[in-house]
Protein backbone atom coordinates (compact mmCIF):
# COMPACT_ATOMS: atom_id res chain seq x y z
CA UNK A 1 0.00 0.00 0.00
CA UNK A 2 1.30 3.54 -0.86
CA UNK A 3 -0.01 7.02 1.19
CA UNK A 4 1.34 10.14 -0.43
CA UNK A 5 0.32 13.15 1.34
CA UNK A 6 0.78 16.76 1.53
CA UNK A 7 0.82 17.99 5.42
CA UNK A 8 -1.65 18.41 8.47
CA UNK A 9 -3.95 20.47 6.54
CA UNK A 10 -4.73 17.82 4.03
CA UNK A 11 -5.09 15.26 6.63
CA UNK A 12 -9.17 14.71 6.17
CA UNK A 13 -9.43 14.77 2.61
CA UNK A 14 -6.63 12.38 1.96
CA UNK A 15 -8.24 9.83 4.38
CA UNK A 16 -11.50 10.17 2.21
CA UNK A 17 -9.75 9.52 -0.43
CA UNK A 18 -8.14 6.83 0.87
CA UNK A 19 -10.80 5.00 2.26
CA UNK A 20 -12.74 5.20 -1.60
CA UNK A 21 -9.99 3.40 -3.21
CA UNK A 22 -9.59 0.64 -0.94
CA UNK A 23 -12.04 -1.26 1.07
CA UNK A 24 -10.33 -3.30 3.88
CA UNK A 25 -10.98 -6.88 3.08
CA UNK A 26 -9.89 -8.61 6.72
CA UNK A 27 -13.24 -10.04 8.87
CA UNK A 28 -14.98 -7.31 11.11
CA UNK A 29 -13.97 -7.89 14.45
CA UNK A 30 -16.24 -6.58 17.24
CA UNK A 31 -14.48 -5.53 21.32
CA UNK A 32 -13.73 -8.76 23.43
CA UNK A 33 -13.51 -10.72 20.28
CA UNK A 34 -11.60 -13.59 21.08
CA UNK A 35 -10.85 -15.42 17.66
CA UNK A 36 -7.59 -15.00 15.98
CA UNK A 37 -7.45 -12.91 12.92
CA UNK A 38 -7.65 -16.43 10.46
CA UNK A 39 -8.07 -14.20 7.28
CA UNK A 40 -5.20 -12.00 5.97
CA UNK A 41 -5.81 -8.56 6.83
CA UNK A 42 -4.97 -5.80 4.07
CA UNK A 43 -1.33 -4.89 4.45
CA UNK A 44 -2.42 -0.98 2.96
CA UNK A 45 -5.10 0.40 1.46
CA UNK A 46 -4.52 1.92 -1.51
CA UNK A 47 -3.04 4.76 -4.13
CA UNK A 48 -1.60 8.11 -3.50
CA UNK A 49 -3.82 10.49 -1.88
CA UNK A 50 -2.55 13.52 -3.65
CA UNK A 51 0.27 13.75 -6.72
CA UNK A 52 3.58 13.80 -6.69
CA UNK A 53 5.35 15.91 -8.64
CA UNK A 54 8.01 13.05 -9.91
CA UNK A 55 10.08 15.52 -12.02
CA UNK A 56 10.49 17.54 -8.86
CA UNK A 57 11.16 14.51 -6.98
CA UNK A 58 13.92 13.89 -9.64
CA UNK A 59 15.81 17.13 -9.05
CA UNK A 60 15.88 16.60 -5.21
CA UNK A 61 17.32 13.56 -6.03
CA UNK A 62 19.89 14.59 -8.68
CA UNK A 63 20.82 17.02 -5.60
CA UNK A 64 22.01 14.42 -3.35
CA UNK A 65 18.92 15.77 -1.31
CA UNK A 66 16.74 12.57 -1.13
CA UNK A 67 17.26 9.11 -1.10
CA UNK A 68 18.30 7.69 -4.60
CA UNK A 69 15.57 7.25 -7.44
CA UNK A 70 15.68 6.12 -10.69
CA UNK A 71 13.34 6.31 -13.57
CA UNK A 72 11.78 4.16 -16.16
CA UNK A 73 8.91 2.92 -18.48
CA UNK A 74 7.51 0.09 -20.09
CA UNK A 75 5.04 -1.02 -22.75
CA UNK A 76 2.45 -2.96 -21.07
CA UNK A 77 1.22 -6.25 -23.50
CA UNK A 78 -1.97 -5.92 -21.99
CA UNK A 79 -3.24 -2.53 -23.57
CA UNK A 80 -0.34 -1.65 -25.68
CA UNK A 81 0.14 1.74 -23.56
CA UNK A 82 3.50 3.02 -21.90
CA UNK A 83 3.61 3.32 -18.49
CA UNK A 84 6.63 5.39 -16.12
CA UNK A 85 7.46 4.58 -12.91
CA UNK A 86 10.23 5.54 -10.50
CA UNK A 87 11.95 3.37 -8.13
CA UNK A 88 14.46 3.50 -5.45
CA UNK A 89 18.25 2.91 -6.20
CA UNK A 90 19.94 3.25 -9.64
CA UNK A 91 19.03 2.58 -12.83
CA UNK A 92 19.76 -1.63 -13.21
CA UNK A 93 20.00 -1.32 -16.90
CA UNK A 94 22.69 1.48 -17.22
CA UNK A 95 26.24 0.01 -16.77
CA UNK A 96 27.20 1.33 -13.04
CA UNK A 97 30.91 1.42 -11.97
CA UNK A 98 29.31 1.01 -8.00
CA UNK A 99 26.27 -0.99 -8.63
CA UNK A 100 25.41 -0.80 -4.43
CA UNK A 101 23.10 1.39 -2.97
CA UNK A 102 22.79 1.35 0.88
CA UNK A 103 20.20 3.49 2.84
CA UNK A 104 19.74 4.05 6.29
CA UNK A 105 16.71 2.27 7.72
CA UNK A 106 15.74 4.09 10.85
CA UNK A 107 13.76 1.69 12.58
CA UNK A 108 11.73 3.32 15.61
CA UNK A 109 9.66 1.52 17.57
CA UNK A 110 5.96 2.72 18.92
CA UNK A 111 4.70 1.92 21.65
CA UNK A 112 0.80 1.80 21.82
CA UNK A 113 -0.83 2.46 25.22
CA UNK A 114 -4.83 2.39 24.78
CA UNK A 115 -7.14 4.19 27.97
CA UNK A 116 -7.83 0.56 29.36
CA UNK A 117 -4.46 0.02 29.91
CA UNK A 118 -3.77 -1.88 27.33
CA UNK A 119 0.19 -1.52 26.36
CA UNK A 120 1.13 -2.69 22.89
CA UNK A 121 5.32 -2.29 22.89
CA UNK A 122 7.51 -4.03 20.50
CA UNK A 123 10.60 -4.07 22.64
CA UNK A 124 9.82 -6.44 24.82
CA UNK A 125 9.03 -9.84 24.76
CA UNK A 126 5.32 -10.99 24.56
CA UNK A 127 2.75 -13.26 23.71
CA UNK A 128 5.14 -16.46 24.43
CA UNK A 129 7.41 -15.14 22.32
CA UNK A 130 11.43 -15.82 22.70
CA UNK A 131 12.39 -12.52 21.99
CA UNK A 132 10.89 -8.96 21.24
CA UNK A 133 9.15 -7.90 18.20
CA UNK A 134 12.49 -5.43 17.61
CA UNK A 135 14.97 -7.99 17.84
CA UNK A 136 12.92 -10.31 15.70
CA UNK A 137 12.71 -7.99 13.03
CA UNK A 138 16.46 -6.37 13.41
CA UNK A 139 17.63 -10.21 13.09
CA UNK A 140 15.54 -10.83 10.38
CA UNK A 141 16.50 -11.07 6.37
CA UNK A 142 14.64 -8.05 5.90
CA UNK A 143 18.24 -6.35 7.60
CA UNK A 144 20.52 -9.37 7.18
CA UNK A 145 22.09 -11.41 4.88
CA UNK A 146 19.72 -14.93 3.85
CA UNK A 147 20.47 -17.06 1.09
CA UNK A 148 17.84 -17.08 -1.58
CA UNK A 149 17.02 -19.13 -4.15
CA UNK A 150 13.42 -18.84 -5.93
CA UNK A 151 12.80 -21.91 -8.15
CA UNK A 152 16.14 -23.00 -6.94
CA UNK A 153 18.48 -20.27 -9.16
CA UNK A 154 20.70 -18.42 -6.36
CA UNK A 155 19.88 -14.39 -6.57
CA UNK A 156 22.55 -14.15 -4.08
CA UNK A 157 23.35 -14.42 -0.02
CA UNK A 158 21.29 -10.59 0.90
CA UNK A 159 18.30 -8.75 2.32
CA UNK A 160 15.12 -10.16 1.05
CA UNK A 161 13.95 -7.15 -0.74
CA UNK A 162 17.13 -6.76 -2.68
CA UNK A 163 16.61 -10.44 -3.46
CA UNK A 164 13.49 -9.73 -4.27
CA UNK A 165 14.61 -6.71 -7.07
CA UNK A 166 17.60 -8.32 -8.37
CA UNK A 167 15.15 -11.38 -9.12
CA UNK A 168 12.83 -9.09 -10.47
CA UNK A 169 15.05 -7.29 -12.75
CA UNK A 170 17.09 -10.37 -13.52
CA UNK A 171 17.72 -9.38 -17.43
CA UNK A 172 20.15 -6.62 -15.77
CA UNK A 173 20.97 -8.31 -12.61
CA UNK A 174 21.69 -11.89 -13.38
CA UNK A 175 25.64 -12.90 -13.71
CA UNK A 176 25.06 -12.54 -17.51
CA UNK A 177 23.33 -9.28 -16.61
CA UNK A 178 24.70 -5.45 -17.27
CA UNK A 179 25.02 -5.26 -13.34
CA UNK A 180 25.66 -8.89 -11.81
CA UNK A 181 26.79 -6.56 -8.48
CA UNK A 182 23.67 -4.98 -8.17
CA UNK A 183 22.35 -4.08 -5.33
CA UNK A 184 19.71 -2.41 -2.86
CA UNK A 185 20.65 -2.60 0.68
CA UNK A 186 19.16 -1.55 4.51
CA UNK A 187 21.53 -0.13 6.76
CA UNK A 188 19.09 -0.52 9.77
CA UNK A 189 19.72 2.36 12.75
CA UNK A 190 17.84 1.50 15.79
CA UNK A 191 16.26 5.05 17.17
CA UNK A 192 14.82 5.38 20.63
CA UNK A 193 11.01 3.63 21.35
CA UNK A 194 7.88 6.70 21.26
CA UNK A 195 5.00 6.27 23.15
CA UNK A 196 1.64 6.97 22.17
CA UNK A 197 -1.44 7.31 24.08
CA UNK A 198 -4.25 6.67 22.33
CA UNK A 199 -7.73 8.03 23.81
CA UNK A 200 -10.77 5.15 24.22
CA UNK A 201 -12.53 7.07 20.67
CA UNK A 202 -9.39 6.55 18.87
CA UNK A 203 -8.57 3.04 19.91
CA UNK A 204 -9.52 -0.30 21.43
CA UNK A 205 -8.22 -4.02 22.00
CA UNK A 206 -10.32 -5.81 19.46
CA UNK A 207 -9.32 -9.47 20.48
CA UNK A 208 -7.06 -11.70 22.03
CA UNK A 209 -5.92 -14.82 22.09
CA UNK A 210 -4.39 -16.95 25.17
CA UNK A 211 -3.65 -13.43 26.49
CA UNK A 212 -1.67 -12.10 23.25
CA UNK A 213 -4.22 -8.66 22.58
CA UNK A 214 -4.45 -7.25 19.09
CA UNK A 215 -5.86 -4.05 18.95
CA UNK A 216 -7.03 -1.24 16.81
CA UNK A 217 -6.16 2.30 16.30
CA UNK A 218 -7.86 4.27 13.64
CA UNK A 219 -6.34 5.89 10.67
CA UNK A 220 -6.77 9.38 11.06
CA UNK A 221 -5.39 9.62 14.68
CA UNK A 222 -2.36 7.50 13.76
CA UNK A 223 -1.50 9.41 10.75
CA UNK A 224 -2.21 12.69 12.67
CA UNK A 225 0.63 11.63 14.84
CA UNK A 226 2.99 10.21 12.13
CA UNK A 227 2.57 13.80 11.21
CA UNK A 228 3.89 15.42 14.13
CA UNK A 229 6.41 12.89 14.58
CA UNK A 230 8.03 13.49 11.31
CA UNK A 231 9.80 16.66 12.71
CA UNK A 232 10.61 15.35 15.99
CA UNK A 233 12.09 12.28 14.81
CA UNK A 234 14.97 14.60 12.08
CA UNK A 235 17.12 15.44 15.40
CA UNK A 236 18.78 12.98 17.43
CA UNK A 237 18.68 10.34 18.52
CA UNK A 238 16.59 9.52 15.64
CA UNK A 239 18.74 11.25 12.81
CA UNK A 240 15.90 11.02 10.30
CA UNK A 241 16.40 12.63 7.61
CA UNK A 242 14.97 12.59 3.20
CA UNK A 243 18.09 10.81 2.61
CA UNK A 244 16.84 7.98 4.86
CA UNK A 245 13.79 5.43 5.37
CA UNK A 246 12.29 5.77 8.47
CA UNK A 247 10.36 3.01 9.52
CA UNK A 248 7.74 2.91 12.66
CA UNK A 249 7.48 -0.81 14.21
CA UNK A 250 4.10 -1.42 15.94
CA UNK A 251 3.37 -4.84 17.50
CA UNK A 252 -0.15 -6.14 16.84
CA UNK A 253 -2.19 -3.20 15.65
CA UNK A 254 -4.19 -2.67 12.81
CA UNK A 255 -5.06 0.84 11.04
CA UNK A 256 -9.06 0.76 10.28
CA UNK A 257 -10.86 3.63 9.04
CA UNK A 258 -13.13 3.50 11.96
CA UNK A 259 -13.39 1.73 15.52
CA UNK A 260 -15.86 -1.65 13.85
CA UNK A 261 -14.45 -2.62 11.27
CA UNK A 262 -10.67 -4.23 10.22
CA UNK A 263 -8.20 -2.17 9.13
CA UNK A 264 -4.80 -1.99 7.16
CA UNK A 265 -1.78 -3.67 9.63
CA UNK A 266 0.87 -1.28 7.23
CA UNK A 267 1.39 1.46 4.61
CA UNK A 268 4.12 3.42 2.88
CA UNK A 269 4.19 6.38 2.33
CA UNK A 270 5.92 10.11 0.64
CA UNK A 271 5.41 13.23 2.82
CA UNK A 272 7.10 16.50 2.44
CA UNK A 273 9.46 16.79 5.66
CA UNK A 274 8.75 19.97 7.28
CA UNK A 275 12.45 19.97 9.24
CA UNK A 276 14.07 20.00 5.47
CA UNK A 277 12.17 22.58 3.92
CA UNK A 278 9.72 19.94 2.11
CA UNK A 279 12.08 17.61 1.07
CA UNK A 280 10.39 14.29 0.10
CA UNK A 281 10.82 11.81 2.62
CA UNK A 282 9.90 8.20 2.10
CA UNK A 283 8.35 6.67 5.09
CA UNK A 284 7.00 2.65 6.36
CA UNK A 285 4.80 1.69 9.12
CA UNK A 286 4.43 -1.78 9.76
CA UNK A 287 3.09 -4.38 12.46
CA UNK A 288 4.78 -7.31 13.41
CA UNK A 289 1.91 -9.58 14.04
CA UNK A 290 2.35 -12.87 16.23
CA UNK A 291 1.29 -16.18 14.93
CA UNK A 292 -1.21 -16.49 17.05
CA UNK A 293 -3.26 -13.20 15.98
CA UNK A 294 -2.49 -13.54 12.40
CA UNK A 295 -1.28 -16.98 11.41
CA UNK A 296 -1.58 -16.09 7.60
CA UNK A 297 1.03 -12.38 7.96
CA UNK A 298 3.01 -13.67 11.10
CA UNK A 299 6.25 -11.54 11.98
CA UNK A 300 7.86 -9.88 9.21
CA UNK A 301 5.44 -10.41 6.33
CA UNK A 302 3.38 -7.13 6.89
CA UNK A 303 7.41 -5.40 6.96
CA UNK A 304 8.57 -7.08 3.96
CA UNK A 305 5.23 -6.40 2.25
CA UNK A 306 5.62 -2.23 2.65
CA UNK A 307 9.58 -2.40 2.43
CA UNK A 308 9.17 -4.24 -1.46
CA UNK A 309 6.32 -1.93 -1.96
CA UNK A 310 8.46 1.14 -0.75
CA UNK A 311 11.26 0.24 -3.09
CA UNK A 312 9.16 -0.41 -6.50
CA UNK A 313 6.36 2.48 -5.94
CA UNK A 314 8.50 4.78 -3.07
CA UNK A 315 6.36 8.31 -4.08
CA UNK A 316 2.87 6.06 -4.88
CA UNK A 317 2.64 7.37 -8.14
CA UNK A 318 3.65 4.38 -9.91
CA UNK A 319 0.57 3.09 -12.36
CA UNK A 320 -0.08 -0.38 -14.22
CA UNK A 321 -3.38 -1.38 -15.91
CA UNK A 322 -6.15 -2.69 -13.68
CA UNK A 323 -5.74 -5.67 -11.55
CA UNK A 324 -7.70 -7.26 -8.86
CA UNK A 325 -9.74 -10.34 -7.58
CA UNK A 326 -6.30 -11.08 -6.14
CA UNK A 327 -4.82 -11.08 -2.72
CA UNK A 328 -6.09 -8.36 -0.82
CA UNK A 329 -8.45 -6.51 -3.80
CA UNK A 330 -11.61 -8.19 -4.12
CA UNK A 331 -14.71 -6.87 -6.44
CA UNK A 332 -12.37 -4.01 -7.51
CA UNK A 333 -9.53 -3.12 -9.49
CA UNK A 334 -6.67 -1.31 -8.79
CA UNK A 335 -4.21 0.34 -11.14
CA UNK A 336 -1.11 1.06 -9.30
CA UNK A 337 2.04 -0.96 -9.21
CA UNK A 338 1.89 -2.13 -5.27
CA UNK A 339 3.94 -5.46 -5.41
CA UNK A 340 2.87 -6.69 -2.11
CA UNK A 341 -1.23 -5.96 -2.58
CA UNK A 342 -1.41 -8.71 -4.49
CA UNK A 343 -0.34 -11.28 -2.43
CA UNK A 344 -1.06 -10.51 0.63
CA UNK A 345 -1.26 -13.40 3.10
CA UNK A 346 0.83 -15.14 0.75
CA UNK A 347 4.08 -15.87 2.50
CA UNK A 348 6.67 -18.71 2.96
CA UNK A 349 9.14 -19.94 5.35
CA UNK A 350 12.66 -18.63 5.08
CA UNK A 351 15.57 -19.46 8.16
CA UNK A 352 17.85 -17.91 9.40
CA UNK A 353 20.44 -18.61 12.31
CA UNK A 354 18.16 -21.31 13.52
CA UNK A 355 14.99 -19.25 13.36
CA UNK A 356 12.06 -19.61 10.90
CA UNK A 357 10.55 -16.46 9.32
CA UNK A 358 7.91 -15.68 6.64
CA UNK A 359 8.51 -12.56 4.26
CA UNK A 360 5.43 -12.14 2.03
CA UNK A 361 5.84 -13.30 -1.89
CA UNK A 362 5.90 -10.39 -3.82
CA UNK A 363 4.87 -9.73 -7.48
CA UNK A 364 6.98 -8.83 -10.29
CA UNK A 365 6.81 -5.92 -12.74
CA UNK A 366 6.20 -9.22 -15.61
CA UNK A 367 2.73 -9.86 -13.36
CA UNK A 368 1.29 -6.45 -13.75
CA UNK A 369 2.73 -5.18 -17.78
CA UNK A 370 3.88 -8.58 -18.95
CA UNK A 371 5.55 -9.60 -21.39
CA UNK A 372 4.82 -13.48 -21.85
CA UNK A 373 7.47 -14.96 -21.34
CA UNK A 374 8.30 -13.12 -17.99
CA UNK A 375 11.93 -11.70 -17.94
CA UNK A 376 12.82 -12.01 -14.27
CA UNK A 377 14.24 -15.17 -12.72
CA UNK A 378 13.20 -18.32 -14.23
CA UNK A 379 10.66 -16.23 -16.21
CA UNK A 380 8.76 -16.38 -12.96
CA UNK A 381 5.86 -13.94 -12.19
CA UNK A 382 5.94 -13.62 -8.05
CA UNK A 383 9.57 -14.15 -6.21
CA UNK A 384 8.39 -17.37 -4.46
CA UNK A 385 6.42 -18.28 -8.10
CA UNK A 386 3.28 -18.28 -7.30
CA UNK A 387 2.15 -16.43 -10.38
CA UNK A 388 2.04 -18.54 -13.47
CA UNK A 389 1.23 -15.77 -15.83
CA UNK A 390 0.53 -11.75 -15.63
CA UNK A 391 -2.44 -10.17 -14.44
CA UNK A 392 -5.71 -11.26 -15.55
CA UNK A 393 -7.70 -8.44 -17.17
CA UNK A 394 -10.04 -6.41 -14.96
CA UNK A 395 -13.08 -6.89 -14.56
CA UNK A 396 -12.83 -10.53 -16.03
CA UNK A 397 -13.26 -9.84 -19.73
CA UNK A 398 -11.79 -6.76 -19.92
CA UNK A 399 -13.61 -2.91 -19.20
């Protein structure tokens, strides 16, 4: 899911907007619920809010002033029409004498505490888990070095979104490739924890299971304080800054539109910073969810959904003819190129030093423009291949 918005003063009429494009799809869950969420729950809901200017974007990049974007476009097989997008990192298919790009991840943890007393924190250890939600997800591949091997072709010993785009771009990136070196990597920085009280209208604990609480917080308060914290968190200890991707860690919360119903768990997003004179800054939230709240998204598949999604569509302004009936868009279509909506709930088991964790599949740029056959690895159309072919038309049959 992408959220591009333009400041405080925009705040209500980008939520309307952003509630019409996406209908959560995750079962309504009503207060002292007490079943686990057995359906995946929408990782984001939806398209930008308001446009980015990418040309502007561009020049702040050229600058040195953001982090690094590169351009390009494609002719999609399914209507013939050419579509641009922008993407984080360097251009794959220009020869690059340093083919790495590393980014500062500034991982920041939020602490939830609702008016029941309910305290949410991902820094310590919960919900019979062995270690905190932070650890988990600072040991994780999403930071760390994982072997990977879709279809059994190694894309190389890395993070799993960098696995994920050297796989996807695999024409450029392969060892016959332009840029066999290529790379996208997360240099995570661990900032201090930020609490946030949330008042009995804004949020409630909407089950919980063998005492592990999952809880909801709606939209517009929590983006009303991802607002304000955006200039807080650009001095120290935090050291936030456009050049870097701030990321806020909750631990089993979702992001509904309204106290009732379910709710996004994640979303990325492009805000003007305020602390460097409007300077695009690329932003993630994301929940770590425990197994036993969310069995289909557990641990780091709601992060690796909106870090892939951050890297392929960082400003949300990316487009790709209409999808849906897919993942998490049902009865709709959506025409943006979010690599994660697609299959959400769709993960699979990776390990690492001993432990077992489940990044979400992720589609490739084949699955939404084509062509047939796909160019990434193994011509599949998802990392973990479970795409056999692009995007149906939508609706089924066509417009």
């Amino acid at each position: 899911m992408s959220i591009a918005c333009r400041g405080a003063a925009l705040l209500a009429a980008t939520l309307l907007v952003g509630a019409g494009f996406a209908t959560p799809l995750g079962p309504v869950v009503s207060a002292g619920a007490s079943a686990s969420r057995d359906k995946p729950v929408p990782a984001d809901f939806a398209v930008p809010l308001t446009p980015f200017d990418p040309a502007r974007v561009a020049a702040q990049a050229a600058a040195g002033a953001t982090i690094p974007f590169w351009s390009g476009s494609v002719v999609a097989a399914q209507d013939g029409k050419r579509y641009r997008y922008t993407m984080v990192g360097q251009d794959p298919g220009a020869r690059l004498t340093h083919p790495t790009t590393t980014i500062v991840a500034n991982v920041i943890p939020i602490v939830v505490q609702l008016a029941d007393g309910t305290t949410l924190n991902p820094t310590i250890k919960s919900c019979g888990e062995t270690v905190s939600p932070l650890n988990a997800v600072l040991a994780s591949p999403v930071f760390n070095d994982t072997r990977f091997r879709p279809g059994g072709t190694p894309v190389g010993v890395t993070q799993y979104a960098d696995a994920f785009q050297r796989a996807n771009l695999w024409s450029s990136t392969s060892p016959a490739g332009v840029n066999p070196g290529y790379h996208i990597l997360l240099a995570p920085k661990l900032g201090r924890s930020i609490t946030i009280k949330v008042p009995a209208s804004a949020g409630k604990v909407v089950s919980s299971v063998h005492g592990c609480p999952f809880a909801a917080v709606t939209m517009a308060y929590a983006v009303a304080q991802g607002l304000k914290l955006i200039p807080q968190v650009a001095g120290k200890p935090w050291g936030v800054t456009p050049k870097t991707f701030p990321i806020f860690l909750l631990h089993n919360v979702e992001l509904p539109r309204k106290l009732g119903v379910s709710g996004s768990v994640g979303f990325h997003a492009a805000i003007p910073n305020p602390a460097f004179h409007g300077v695009t800054q690329t932003v993630a939230v994301a929940s770590y969810l425990d197994a036993a709240v969310a069995p289909h998204e557990p641990d780091i598949a709601v992060l690796s959904h909106e870090v892939g999604e951050w890297m392929d569509d960082p400003l949300g302004t990316n487009s790709a003819p209409p999808w849906g009936n897919v993942g998490q868009v049902s009865g709709s279509c959506q025409r943006n190129l979010e690599v994660g909506d697609p299959l959400t709930g769709t993960t699979f088991a990776v390990a690492r030093t001993g432990v077992i964790y489940h990044p979400q599949d992720l589609a490739f740029l084949a699955w939404f423009f084509g062509p047939s056959p796909s160019r990434a690895v193994n011509g599949f159309y998802s990392f973990n291949g479970n795409f056999a072919r692009e995007a149906p038309a939508c609706p089924p049959g066509g417009a």
